[in-house]
N, C-alpha and C. Protein backbone atom coordinates (compact mmCIF):
# COMPACT_ATOMS: atom_id res chain seq x y z
N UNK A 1 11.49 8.90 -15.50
CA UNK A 1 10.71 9.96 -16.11
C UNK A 1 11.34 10.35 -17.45
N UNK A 2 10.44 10.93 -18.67
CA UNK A 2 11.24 11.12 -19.69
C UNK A 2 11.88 12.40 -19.24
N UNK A 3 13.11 13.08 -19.85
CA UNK A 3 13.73 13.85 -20.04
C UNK A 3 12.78 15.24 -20.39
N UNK A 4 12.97 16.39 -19.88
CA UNK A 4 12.27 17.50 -19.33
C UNK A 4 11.08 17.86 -18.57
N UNK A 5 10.59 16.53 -17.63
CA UNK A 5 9.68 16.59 -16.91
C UNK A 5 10.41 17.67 -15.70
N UNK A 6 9.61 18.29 -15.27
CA UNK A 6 9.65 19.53 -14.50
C UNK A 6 9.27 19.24 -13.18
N UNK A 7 9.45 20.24 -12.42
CA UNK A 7 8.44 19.83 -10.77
C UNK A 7 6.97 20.21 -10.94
N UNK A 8 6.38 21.10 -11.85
CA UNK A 8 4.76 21.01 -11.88
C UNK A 8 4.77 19.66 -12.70
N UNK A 9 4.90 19.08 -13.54
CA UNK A 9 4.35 17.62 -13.74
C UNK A 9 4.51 16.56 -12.58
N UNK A 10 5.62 16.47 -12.04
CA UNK A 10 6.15 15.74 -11.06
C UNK A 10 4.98 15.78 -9.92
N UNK A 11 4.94 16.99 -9.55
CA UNK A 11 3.53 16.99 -8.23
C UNK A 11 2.52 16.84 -9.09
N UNK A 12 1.51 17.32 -10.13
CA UNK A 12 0.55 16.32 -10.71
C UNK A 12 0.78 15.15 -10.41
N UNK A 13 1.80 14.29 -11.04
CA UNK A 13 1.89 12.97 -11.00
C UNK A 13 1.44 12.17 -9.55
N UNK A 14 1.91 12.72 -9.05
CA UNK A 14 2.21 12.59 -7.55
C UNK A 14 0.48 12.41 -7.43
N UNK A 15 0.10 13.95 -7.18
CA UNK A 15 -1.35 13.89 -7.40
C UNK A 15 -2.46 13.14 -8.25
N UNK A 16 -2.08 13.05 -9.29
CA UNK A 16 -2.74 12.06 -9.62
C UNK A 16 -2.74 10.42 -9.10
N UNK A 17 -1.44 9.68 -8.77
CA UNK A 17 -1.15 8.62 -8.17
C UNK A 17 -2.29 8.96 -6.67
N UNK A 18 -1.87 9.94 -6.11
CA UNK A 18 -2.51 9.73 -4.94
C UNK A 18 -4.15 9.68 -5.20
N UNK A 19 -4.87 10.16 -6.32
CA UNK A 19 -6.29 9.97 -6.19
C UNK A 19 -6.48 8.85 -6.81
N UNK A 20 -5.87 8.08 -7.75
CA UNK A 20 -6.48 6.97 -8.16
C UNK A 20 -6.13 6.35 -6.86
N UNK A 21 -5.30 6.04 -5.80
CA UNK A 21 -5.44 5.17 -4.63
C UNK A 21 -6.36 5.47 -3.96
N UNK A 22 -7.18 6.64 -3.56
CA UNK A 22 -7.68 6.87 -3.17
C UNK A 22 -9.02 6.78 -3.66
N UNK A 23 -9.08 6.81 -5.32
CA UNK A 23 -10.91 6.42 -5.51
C UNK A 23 -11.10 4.76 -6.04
N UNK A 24 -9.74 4.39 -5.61
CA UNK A 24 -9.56 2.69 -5.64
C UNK A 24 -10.20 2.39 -4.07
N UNK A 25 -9.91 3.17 -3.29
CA UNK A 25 -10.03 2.90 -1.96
C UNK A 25 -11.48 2.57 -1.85
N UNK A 26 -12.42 4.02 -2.32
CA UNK A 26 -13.29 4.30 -2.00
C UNK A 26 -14.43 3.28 -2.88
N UNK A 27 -13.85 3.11 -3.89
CA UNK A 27 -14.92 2.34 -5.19
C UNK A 27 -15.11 0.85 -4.65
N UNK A 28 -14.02 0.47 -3.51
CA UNK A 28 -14.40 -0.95 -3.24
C UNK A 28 -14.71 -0.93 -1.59
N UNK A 29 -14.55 0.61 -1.48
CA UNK A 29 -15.04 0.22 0.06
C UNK A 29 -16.32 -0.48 1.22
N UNK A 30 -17.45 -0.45 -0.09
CA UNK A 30 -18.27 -1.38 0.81
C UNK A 30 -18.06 -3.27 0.66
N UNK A 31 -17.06 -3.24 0.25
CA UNK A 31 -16.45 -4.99 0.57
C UNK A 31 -15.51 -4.73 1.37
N UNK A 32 -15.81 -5.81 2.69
CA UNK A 32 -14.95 -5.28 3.93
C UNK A 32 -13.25 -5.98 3.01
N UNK A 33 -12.36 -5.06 3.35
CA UNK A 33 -10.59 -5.57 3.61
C UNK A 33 -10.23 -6.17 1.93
N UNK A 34 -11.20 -6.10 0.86
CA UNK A 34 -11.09 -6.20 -0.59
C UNK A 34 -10.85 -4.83 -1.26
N UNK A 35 -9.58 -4.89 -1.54
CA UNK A 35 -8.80 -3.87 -1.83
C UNK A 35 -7.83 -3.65 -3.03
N UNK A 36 -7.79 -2.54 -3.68
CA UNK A 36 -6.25 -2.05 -4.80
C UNK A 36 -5.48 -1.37 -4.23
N UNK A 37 -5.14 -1.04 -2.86
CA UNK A 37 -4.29 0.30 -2.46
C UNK A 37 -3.19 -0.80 -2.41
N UNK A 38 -3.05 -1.57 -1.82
CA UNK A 38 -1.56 -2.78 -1.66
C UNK A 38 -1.27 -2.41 -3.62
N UNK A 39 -2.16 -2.84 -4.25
CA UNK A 39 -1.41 -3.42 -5.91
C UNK A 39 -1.13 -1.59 -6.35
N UNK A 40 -1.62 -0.58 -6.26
CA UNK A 40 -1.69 0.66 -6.86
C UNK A 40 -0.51 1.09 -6.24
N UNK A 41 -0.50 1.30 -5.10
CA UNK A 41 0.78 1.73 -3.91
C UNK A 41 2.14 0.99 -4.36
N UNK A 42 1.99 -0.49 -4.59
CA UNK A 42 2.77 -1.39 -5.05
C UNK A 42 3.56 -0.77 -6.51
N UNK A 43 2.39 -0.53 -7.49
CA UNK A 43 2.54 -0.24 -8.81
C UNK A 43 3.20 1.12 -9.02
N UNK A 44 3.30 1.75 -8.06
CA UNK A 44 3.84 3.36 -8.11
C UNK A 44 4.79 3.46 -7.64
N UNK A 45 5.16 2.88 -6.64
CA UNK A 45 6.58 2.89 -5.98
C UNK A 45 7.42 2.09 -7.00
N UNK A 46 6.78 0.98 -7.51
CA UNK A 46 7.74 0.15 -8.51
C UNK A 46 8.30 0.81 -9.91
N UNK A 47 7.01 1.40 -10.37
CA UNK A 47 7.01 2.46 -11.89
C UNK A 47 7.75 4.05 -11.47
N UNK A 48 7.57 4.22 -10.35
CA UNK A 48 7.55 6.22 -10.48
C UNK A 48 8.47 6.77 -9.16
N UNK A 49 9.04 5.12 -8.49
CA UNK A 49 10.02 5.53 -7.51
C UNK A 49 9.52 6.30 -6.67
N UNK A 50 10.31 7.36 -5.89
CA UNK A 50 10.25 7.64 -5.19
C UNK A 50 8.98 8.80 -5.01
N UNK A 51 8.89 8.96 -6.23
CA UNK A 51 7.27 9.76 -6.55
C UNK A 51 6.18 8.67 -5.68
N UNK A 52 6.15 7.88 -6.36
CA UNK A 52 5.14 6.53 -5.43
C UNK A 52 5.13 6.65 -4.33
N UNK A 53 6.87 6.90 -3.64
CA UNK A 53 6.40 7.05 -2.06
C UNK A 53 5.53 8.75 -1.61
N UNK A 54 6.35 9.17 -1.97
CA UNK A 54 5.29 10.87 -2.04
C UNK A 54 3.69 10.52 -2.27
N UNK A 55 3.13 9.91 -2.98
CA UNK A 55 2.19 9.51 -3.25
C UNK A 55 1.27 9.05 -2.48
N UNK A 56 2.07 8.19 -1.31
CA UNK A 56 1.12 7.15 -0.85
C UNK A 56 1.69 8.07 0.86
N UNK A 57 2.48 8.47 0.64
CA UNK A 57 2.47 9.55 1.86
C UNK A 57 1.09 10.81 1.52
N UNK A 58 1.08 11.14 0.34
CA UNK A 58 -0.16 12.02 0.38
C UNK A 58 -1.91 11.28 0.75
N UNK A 59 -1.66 9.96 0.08
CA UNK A 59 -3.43 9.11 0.30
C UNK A 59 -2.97 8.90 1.41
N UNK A 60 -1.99 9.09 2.50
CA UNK A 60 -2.29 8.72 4.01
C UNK A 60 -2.64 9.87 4.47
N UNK A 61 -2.38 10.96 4.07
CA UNK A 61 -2.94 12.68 4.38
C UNK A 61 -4.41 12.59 4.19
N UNK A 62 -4.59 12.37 2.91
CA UNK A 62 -6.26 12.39 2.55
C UNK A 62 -6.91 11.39 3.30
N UNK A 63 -6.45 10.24 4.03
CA UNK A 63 -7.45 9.45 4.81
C UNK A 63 -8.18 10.18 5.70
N UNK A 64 -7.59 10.56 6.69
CA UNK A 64 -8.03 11.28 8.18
C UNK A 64 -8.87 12.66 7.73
N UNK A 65 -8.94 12.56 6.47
CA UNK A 65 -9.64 14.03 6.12
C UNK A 65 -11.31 13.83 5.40
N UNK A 66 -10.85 12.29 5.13
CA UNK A 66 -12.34 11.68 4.70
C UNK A 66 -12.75 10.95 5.71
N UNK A 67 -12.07 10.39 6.57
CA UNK A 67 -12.23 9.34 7.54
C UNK A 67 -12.32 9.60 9.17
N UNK A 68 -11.39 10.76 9.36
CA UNK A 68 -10.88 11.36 10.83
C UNK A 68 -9.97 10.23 11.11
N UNK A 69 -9.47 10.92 12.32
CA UNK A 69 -8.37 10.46 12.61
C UNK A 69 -8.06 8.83 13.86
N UNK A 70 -7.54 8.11 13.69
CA UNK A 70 -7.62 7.05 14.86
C UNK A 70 -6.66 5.96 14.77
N UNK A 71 -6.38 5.02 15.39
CA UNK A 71 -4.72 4.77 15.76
C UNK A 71 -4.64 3.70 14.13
N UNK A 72 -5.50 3.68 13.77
CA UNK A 72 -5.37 3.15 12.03
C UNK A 72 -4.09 3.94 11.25
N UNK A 73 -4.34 5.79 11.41
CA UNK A 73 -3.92 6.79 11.20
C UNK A 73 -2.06 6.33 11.46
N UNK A 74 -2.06 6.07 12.25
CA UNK A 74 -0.42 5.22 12.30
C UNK A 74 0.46 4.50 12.06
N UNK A 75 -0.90 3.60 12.09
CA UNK A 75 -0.58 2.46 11.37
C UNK A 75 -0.59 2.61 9.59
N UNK A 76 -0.93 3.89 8.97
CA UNK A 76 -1.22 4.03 8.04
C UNK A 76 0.08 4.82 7.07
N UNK A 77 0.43 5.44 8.35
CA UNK A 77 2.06 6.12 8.01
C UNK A 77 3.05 5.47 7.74
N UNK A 78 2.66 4.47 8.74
CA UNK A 78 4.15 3.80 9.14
C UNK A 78 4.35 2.12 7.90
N UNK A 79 2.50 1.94 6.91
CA UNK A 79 2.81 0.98 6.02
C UNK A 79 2.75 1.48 4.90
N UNK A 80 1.92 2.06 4.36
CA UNK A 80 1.31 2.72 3.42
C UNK A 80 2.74 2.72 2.27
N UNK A 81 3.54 4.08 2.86
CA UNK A 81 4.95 4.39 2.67
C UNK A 81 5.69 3.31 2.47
N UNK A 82 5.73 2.19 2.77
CA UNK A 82 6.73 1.11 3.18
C UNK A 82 6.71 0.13 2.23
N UNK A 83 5.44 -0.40 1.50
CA UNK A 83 5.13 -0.64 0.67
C UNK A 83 5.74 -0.72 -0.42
N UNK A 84 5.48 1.43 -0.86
CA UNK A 84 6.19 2.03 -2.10
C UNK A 84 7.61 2.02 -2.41
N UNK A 85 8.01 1.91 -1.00
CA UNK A 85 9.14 1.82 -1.05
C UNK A 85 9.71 0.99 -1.16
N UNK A 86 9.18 -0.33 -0.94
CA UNK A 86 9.84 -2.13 -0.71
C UNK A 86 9.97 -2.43 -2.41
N UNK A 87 8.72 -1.89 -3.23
CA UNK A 87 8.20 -2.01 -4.91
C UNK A 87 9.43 -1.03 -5.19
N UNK A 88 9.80 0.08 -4.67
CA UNK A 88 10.71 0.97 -5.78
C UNK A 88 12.07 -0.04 -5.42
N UNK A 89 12.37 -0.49 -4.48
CA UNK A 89 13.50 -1.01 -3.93
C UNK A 89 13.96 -2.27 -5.02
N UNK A 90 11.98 -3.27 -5.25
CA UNK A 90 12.21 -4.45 -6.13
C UNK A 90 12.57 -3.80 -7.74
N UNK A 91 12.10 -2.33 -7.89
CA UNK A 91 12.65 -1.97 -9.35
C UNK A 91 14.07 -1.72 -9.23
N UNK A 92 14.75 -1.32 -8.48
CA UNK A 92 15.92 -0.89 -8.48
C UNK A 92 17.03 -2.29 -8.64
N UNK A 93 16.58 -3.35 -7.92
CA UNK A 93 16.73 -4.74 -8.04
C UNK A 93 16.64 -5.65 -9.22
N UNK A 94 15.56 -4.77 -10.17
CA UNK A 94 15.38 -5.29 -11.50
C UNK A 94 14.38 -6.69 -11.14
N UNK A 95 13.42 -6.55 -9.98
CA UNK A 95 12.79 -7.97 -10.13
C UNK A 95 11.84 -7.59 -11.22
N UNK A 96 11.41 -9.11 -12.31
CA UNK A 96 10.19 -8.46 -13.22
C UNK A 96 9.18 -9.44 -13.12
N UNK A 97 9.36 -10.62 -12.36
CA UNK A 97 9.01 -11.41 -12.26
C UNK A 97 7.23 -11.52 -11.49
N UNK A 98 6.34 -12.11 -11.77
CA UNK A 98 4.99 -11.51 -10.92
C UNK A 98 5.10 -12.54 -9.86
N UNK A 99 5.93 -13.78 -9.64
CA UNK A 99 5.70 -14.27 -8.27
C UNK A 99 6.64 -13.67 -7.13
N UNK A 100 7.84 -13.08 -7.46
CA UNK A 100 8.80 -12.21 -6.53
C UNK A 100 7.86 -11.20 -6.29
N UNK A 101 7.03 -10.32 -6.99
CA UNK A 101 5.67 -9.29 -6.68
C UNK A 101 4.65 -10.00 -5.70
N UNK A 102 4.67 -10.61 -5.95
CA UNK A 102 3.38 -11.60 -5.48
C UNK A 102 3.70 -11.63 -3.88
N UNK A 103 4.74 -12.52 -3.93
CA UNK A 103 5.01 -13.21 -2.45
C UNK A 103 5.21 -12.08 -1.57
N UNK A 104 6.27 -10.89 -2.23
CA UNK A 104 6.01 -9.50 -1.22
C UNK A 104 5.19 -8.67 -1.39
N UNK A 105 4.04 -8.82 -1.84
CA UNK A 105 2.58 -8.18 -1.46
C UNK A 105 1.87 -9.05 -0.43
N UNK A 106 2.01 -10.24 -0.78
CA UNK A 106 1.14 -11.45 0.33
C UNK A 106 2.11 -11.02 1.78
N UNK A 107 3.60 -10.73 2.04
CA UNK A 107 3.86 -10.68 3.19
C UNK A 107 4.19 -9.30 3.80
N UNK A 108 4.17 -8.31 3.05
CA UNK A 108 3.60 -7.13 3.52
C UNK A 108 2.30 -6.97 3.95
N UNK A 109 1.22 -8.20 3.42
CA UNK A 109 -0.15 -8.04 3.86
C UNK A 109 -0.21 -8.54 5.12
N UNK A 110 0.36 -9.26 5.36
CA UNK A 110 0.85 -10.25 6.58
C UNK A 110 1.23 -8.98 7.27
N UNK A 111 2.27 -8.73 7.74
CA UNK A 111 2.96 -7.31 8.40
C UNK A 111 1.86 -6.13 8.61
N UNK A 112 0.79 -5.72 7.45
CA UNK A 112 -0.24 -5.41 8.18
C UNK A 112 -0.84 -5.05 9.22
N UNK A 113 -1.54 -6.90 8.80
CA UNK A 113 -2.55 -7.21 10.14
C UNK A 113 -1.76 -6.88 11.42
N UNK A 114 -0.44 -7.44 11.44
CA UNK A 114 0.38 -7.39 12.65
C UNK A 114 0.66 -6.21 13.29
N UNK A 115 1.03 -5.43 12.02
CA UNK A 115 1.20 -3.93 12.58
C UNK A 115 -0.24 -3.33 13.33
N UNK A 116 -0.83 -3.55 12.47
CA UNK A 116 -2.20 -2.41 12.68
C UNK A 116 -2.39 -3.25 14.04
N UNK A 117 -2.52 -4.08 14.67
CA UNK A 117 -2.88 -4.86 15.82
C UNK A 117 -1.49 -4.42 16.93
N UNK A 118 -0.27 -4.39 16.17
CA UNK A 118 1.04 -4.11 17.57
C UNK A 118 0.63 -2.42 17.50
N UNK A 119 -0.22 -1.54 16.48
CA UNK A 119 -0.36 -0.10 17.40
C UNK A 119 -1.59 -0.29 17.80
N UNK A 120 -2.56 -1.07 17.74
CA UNK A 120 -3.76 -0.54 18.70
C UNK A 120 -3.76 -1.53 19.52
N UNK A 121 -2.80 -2.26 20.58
CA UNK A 121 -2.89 -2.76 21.56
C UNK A 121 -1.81 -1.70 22.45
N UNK A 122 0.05 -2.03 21.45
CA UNK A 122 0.82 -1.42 22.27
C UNK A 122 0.90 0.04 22.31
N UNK A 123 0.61 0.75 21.16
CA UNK A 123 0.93 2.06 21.21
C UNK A 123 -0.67 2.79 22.31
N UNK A 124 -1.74 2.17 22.08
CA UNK A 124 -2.98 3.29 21.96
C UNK A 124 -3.50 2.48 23.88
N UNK A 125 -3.20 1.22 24.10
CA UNK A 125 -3.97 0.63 24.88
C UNK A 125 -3.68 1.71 26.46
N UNK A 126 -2.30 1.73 26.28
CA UNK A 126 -1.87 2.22 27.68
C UNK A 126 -1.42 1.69 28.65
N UNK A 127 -1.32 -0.02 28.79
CA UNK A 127 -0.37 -0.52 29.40
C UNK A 127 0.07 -1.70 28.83
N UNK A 128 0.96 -2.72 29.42
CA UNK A 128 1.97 -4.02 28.93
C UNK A 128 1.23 -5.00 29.28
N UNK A 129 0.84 -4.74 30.35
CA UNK A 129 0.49 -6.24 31.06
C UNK A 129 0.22 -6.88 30.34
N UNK A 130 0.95 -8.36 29.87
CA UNK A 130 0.38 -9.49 29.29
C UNK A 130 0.32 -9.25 27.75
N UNK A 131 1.08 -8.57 27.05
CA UNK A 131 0.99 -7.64 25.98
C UNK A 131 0.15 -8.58 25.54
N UNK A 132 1.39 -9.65 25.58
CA UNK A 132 1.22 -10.79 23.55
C UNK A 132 -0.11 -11.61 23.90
N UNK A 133 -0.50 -11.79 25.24
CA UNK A 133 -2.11 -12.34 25.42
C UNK A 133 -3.14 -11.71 24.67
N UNK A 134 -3.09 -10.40 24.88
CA UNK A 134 -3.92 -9.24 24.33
C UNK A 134 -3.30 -9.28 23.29
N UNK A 135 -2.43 -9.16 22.40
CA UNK A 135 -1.78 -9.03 21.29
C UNK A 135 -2.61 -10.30 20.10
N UNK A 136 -2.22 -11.55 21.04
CA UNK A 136 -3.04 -12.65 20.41
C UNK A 136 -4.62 -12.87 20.03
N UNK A 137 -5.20 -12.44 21.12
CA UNK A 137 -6.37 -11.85 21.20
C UNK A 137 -6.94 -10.99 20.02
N UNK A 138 -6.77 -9.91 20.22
CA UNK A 138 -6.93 -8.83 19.09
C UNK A 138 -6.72 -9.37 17.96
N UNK A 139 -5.31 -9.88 17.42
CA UNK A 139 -4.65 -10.07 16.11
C UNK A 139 -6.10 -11.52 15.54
N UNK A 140 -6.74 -12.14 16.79
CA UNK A 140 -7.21 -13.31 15.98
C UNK A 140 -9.03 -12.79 15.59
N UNK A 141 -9.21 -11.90 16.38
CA UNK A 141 -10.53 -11.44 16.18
C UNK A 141 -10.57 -10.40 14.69
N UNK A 142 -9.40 -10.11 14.51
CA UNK A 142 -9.25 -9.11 12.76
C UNK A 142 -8.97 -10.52 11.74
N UNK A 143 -8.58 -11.23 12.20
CA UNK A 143 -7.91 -12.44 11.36
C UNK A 143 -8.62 -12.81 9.71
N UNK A 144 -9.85 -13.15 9.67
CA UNK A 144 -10.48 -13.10 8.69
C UNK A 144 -10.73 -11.74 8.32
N UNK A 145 -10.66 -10.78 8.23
CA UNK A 145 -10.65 -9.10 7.25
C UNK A 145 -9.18 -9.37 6.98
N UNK A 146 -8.18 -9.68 7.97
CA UNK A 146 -6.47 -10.19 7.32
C UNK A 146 -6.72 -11.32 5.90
N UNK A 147 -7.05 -12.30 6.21
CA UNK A 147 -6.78 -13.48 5.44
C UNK A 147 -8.07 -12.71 4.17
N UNK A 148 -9.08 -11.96 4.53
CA UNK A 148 -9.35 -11.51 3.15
C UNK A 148 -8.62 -10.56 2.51
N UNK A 149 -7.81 -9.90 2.78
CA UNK A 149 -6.90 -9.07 2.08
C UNK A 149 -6.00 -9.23 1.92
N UNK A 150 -5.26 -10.64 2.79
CA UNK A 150 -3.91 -11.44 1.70
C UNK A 150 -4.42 -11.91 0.93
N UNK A 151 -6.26 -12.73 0.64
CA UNK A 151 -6.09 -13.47 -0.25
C UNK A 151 -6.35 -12.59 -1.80
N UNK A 152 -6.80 -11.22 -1.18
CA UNK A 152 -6.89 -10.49 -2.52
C UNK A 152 -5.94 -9.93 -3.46
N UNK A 153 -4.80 -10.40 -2.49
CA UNK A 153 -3.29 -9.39 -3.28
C UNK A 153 -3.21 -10.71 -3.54
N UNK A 154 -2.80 -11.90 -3.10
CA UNK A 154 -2.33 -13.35 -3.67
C UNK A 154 -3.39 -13.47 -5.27
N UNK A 155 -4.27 -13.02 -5.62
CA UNK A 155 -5.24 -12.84 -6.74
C UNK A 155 -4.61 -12.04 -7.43
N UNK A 156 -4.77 -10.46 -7.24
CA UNK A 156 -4.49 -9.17 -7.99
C UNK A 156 -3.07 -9.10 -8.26
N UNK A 157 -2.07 -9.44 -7.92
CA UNK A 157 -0.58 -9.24 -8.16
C UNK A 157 -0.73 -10.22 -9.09
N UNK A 158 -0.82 -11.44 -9.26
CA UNK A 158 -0.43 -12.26 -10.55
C UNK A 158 -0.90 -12.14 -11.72
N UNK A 159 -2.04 -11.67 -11.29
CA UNK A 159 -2.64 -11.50 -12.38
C UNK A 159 -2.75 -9.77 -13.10
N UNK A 160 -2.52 -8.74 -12.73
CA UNK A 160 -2.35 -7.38 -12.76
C UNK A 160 -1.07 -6.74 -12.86
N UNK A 161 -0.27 -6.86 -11.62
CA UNK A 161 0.63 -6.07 -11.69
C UNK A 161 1.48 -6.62 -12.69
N UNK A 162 2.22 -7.37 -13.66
CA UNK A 162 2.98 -7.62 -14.84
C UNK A 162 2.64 -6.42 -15.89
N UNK A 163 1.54 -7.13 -16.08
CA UNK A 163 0.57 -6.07 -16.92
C UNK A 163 0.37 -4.61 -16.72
N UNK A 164 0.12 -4.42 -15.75
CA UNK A 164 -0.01 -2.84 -15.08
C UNK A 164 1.06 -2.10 -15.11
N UNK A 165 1.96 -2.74 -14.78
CA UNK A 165 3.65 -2.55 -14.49
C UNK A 165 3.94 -1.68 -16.03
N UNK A 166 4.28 -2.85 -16.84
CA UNK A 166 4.32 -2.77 -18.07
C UNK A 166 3.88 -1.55 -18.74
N UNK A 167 2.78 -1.83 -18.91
CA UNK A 167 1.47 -0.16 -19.11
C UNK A 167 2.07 0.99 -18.70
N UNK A 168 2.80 1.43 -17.47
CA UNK A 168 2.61 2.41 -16.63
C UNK A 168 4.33 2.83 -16.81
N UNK A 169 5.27 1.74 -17.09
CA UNK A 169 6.55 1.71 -18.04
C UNK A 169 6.50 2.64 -19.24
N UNK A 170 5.79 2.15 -19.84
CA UNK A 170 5.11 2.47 -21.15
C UNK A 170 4.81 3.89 -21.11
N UNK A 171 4.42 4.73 -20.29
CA UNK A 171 3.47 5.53 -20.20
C UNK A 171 4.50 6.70 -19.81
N UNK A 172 5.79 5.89 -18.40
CA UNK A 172 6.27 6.77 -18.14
C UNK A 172 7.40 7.33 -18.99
N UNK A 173 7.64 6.32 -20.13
CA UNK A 173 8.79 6.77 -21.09
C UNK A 173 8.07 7.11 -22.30
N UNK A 174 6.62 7.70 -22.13
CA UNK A 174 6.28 8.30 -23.36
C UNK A 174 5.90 7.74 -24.47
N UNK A 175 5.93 6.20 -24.54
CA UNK A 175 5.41 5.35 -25.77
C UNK A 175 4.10 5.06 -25.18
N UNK A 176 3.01 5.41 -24.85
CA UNK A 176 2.05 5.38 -24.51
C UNK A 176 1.55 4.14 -25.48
């Protein structure tokens, strides 16, 4: 951040990060699992640190308030956040590279599907029996809405986030 940013800019920021994920969400929501919240979430945690994670902890607040609530809602806490944080982790690392971006957006997308499928079998179902049968099950019937939303970050990161990155660099040290 430049030098005398305050805590009312800081929560704007915040706020603002959280509605562009959120009218990213909404602007592509009638294409099923074709998405910017992976590259935006990505792009904020990487540019604005730990603001990014605040951020994408707030568009997981605003889901259940446009959406209601359901074991997505968990799954939404527990990636959303994880994300911002994996991107602030690769800035702190100094990666600048768009295929080191790339490959950990494609396997966080991966982790996903998996997640969102290990809480609505193990957390929500109510029993074990046979988890990973049911586990397998489930995970292959989402499989294509998965493989369309790795293949959209394997697209949007190479081609965006360098660029975006850059921009939002730019922006946060005031050379607009």
């Amino acid at each position: 951040m430049r030098k005398g940013y305050g805590v009312s800019r800081k929560i704007a920021l915040v706020g603002i990060m959280a509605a562009t994920i959120e009218c990213g969400k909404l602007a592509l929501s009638f294409l099923p699992n074709i998405e910017v919240v992976t590259l935006l979430t990505a792009l904020y945690g990487y540019c604005f640190g730990y603001l990014g994670v605040i951020a994408s902890c707030v568009f997981v607040c605003i889901e259940p308030l446009i959406y209601g609530f359901g074991t997505w809602t968990v799954t939404y806490f527990l990636y959303w956040p994880l994300v911002a944080l994996v991107f602030m982790l690769l800035a702190r690392a100094r990666v600048r590279s768009r295929w080191p971006a790339t490959l950990v957006a494609v396997l966080l997308t991966v982790w996903f599907g998996v997640l969102s499928s290990l809480v609505d079998i193990g957390l929500f179902s109510g029993y074990f029996d046979r988890f990973f049968y049911r586990f397998a099950i489930y995970y292959s019937g989402g499989f294509m809405f998965y493989a369309l939303q790795i293949g959209t970050n394997a697209i949007l990161f190479p081609l965006l986030f360098p660029f975006l990155r850059d921009r939002l660099l730019r922006i946060k040290q005031g050379k607009n």
